[in-house]
Protein backbone atom coordinates (compact mmCIF):
# COMPACT_ATOMS: atom_id res chain seq x y z
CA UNK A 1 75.92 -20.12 -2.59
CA UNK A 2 76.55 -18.94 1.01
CA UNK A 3 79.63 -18.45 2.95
CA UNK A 4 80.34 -16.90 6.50
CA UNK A 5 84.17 -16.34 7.23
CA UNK A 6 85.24 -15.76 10.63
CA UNK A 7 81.76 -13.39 11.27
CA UNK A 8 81.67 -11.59 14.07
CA UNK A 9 78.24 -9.37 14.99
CA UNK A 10 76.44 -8.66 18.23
CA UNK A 11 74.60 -5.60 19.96
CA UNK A 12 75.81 -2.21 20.81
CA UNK A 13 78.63 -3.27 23.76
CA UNK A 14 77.34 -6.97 23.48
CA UNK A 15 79.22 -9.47 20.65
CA UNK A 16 76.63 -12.70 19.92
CA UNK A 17 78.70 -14.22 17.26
CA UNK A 18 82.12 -15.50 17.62
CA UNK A 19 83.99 -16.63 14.23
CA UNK A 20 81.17 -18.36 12.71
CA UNK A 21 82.66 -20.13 9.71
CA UNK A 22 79.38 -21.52 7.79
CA UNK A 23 78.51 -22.99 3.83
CA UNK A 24 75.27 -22.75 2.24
CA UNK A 25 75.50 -24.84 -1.50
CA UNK A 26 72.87 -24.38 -4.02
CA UNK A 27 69.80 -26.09 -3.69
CA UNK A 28 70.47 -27.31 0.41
CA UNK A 29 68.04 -26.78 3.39
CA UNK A 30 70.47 -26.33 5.96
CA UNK A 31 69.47 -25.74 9.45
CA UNK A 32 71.00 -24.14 12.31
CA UNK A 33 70.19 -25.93 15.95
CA UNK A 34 70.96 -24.13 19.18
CA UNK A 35 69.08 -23.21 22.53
CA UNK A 36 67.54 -19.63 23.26
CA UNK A 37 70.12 -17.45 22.97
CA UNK A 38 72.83 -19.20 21.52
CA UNK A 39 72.94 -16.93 18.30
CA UNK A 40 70.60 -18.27 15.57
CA UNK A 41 68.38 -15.15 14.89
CA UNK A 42 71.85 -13.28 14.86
CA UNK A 43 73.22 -15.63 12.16
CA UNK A 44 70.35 -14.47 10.34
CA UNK A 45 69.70 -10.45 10.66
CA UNK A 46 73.76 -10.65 10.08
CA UNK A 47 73.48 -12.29 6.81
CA UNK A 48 70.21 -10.18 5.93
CA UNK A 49 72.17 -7.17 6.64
CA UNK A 50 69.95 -5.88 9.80
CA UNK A 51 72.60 -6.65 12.36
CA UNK A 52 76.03 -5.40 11.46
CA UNK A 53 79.09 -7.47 10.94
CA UNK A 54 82.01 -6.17 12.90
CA UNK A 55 84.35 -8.67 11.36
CA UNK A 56 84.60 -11.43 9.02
CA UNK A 57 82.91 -11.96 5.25
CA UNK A 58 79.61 -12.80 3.94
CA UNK A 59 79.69 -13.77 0.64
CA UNK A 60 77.19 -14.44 -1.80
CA UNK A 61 77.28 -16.43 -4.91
CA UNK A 62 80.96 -15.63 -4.36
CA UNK A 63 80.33 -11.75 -3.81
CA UNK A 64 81.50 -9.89 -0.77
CA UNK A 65 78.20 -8.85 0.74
CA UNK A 66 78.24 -8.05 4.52
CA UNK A 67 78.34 -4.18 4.08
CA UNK A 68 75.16 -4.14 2.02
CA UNK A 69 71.57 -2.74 3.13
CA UNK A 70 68.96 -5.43 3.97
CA UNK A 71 67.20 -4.18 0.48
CA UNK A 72 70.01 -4.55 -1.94
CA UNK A 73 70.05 -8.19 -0.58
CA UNK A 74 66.24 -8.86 -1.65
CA UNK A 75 67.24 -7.92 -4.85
CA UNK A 76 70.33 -10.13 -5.11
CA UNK A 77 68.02 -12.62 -4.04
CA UNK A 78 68.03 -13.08 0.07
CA UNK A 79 64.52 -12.77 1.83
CA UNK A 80 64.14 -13.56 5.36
CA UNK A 81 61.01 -15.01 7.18
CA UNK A 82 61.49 -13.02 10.50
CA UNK A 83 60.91 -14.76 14.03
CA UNK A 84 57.26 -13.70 14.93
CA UNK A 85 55.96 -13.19 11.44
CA UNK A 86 55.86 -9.14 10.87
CA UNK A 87 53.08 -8.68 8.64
CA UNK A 88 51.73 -5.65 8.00
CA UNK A 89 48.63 -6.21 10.16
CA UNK A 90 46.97 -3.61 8.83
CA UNK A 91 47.25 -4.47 5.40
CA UNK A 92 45.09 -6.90 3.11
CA UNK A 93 46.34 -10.70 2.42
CA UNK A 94 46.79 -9.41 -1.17
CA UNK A 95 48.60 -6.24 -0.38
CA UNK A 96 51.25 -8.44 1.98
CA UNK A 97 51.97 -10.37 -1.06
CA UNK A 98 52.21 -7.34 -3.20
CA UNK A 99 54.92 -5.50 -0.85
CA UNK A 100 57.03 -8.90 -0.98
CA UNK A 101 57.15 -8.30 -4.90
CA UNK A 102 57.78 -4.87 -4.27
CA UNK A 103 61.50 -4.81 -6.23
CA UNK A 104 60.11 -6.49 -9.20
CA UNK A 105 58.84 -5.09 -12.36
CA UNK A 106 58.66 -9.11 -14.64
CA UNK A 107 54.98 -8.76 -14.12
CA UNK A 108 54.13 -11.97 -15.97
CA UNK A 109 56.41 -13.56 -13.39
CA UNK A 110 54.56 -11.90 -10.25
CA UNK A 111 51.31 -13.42 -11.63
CA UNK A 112 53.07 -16.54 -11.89
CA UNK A 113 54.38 -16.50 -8.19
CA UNK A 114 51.33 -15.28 -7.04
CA UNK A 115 48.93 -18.53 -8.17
CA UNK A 116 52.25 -20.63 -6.71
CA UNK A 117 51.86 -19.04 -3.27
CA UNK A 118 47.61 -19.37 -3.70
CA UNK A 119 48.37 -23.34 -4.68
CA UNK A 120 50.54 -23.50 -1.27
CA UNK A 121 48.43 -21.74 0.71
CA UNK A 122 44.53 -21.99 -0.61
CA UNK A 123 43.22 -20.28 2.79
CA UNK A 124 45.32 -17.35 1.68
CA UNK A 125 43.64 -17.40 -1.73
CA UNK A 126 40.18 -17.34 0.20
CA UNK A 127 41.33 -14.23 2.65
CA UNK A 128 43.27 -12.00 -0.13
CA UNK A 129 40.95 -9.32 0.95
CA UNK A 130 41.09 -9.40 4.68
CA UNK A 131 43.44 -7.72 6.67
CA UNK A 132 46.18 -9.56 7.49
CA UNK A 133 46.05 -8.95 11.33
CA UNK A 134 42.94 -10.67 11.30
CA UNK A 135 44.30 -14.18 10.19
CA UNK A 136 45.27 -16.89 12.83
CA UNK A 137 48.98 -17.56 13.67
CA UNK A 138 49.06 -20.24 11.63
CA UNK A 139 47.88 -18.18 8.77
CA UNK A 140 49.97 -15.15 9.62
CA UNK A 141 53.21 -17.77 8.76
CA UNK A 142 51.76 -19.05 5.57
CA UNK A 143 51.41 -15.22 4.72
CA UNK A 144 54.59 -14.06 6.08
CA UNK A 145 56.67 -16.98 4.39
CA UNK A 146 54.32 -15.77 0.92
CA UNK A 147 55.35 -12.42 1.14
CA UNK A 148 59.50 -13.70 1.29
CA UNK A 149 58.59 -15.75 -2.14
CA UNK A 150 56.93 -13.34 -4.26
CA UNK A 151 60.40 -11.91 -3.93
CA UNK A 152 61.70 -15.27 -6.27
CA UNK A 153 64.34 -15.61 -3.30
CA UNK A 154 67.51 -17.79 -4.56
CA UNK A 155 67.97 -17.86 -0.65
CA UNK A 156 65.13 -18.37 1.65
CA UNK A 157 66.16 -17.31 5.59
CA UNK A 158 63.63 -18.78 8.01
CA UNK A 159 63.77 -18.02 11.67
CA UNK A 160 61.30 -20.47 13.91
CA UNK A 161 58.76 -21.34 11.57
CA UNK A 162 57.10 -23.33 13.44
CA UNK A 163 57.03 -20.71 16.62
CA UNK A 164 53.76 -21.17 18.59
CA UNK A 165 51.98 -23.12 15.65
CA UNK A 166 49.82 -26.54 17.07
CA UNK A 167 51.16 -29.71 16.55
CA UNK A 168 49.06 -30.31 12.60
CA UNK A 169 49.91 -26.76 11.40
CA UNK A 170 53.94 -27.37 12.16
CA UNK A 171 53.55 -30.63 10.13
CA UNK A 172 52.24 -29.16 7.17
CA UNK A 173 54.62 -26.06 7.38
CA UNK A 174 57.57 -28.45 7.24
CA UNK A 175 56.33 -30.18 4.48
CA UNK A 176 55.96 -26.73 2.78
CA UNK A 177 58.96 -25.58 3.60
CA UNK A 178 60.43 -29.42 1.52
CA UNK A 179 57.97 -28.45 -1.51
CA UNK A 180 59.55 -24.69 -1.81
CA UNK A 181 62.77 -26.64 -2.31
CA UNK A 182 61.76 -29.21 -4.45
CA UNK A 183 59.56 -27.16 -6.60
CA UNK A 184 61.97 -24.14 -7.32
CA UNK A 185 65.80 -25.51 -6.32
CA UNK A 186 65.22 -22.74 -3.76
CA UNK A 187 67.92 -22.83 -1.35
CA UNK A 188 66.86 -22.94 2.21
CA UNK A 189 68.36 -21.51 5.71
CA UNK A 190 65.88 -22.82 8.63
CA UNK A 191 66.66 -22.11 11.98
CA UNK A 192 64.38 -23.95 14.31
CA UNK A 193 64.10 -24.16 18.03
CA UNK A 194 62.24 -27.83 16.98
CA UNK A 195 65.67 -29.71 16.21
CA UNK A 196 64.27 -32.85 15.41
CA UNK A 197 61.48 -31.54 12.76
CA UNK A 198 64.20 -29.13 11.25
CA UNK A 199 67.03 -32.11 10.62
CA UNK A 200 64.25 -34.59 9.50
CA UNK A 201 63.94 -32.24 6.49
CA UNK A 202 67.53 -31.05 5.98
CA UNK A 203 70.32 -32.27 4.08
CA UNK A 204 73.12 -30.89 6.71
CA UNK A 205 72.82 -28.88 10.25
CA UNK A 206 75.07 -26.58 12.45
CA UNK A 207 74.98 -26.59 16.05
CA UNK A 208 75.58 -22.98 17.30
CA UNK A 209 76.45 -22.86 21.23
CA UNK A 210 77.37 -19.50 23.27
CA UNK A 211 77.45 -17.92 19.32
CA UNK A 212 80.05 -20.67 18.21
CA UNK A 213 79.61 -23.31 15.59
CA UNK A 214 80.75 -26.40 17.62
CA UNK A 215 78.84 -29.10 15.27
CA UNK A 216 78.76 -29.36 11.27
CA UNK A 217 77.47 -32.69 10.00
CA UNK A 218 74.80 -34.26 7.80
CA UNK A 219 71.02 -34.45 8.92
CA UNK A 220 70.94 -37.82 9.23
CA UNK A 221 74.13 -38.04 11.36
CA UNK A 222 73.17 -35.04 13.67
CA UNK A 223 70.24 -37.47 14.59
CA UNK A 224 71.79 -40.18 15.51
CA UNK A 225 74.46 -38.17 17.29
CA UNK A 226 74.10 -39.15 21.73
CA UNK A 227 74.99 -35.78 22.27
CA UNK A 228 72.34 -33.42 20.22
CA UNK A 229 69.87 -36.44 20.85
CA UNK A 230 69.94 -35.59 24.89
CA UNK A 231 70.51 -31.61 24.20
CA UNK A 232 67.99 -31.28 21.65
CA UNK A 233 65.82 -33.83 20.83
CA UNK A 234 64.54 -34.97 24.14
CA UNK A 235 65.79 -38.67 23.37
């Protein structure tokens, strides 16, 4: 589904990435492991078009797609959950939701999304009036990660989920994040600074170090690996 050639993208004067060579296929949760500042958000604003790509490819479903704007990939079918949420704070539950279906016009299909998100998230149901600034962090991610699917993403981009969330809201965000694939074949990018959480739901992982992919294995090898145990996992 996804592909990174020899990608290249930084900041102004400052490169980040370094010939990242990465595959996506249909229907995977993938995740991306590295410490702060290794690259991972990068990876992700560069394939959602917000941080440029200076060399390389991106392609999509086999497309060529690195030059496009961040809003011609929602409608090809890439929505990002940003690090830190970005909700419109001062916008209504409901409203939230209703920008994320912004590019749509199937409205029998927005209904239908809409009681999916409500059956993920119930609390959200409750709160569709409140302002969205006013819900806990916890609820802020269920929001923020609503608003990306009432977009029908083919490719769901999620930076740190689990970012500042206690211990019981993490678990039940992970097992959300394993329903949206199950339920809808919805392919899954997850970067995650908690490595061990992120590869117990994953089918493969990439370890990205100084903005170099230096790892590429399945889940359940990247677990047992010595070397990602002592740098990541705390084992």
């Amino acid at each position: 589904m996804l592909e990174l050639r020899r990608v290249n993208a930084g900041y102004g004067n400052i490169q980040v990435l370094h010939q990242i060579d990465l595959i996506i296929n249909s229907g995977e949760i993938i995740t991306l492991i590295g410490a702060n500042g290794a690259g991972k958000s990068t990876t992700l604003m560069a394939i959602s078009g917000i941080v440029p790509v200076r060399s390389g490819k991106i392609l999509f479903e086999g497309e060529p797609v690195h030059k496009l704007s961040p809003d011609k990939l929602v409608a090809m079918g890439i929505c990002q959950v940003p690090e830190g949420r970005h909700i419109f704070p001062q916008l209504t539950v409901q409203e939230n939701l209703d920008m994320g279906s912004f590019l749509r016009t199937d409205r029998e299909g927005i209904k239908e999304d809409l009681d999916y998100v409500f059956s993920l998230f119930p609390i959200l149901a409750e709160r569709r009036n409140q302002d969205g600034g006013t819900l806990s962090g916890g609820e802020q991610q269920m929001l923020a990660m609503s608003r990306a699917l009432m977009a029908r993403p083919k490719l769901l981009l999620l930076d740190e989920p689990s970012m500042g969330l206690a211990p019981l809201m993490i678990k039940q965000i992970f097992e959300i994040v394993k329903k949206i694939n199950k339920d809808h074949n919805t392919t899954i990018f997850l970067v995650e600074q908690n490595a061990n959480q992120a590869l117990h739901i994953a089918d493969r992982g990439y370890v990205i170090e100084n903005g170099k992919i230096t790892i590429s294995d399945s889940a359940e090898n990247l677990l047992q690996n010595q070397d990602i145990q002592k740098a990541y996992l705390g084992i």
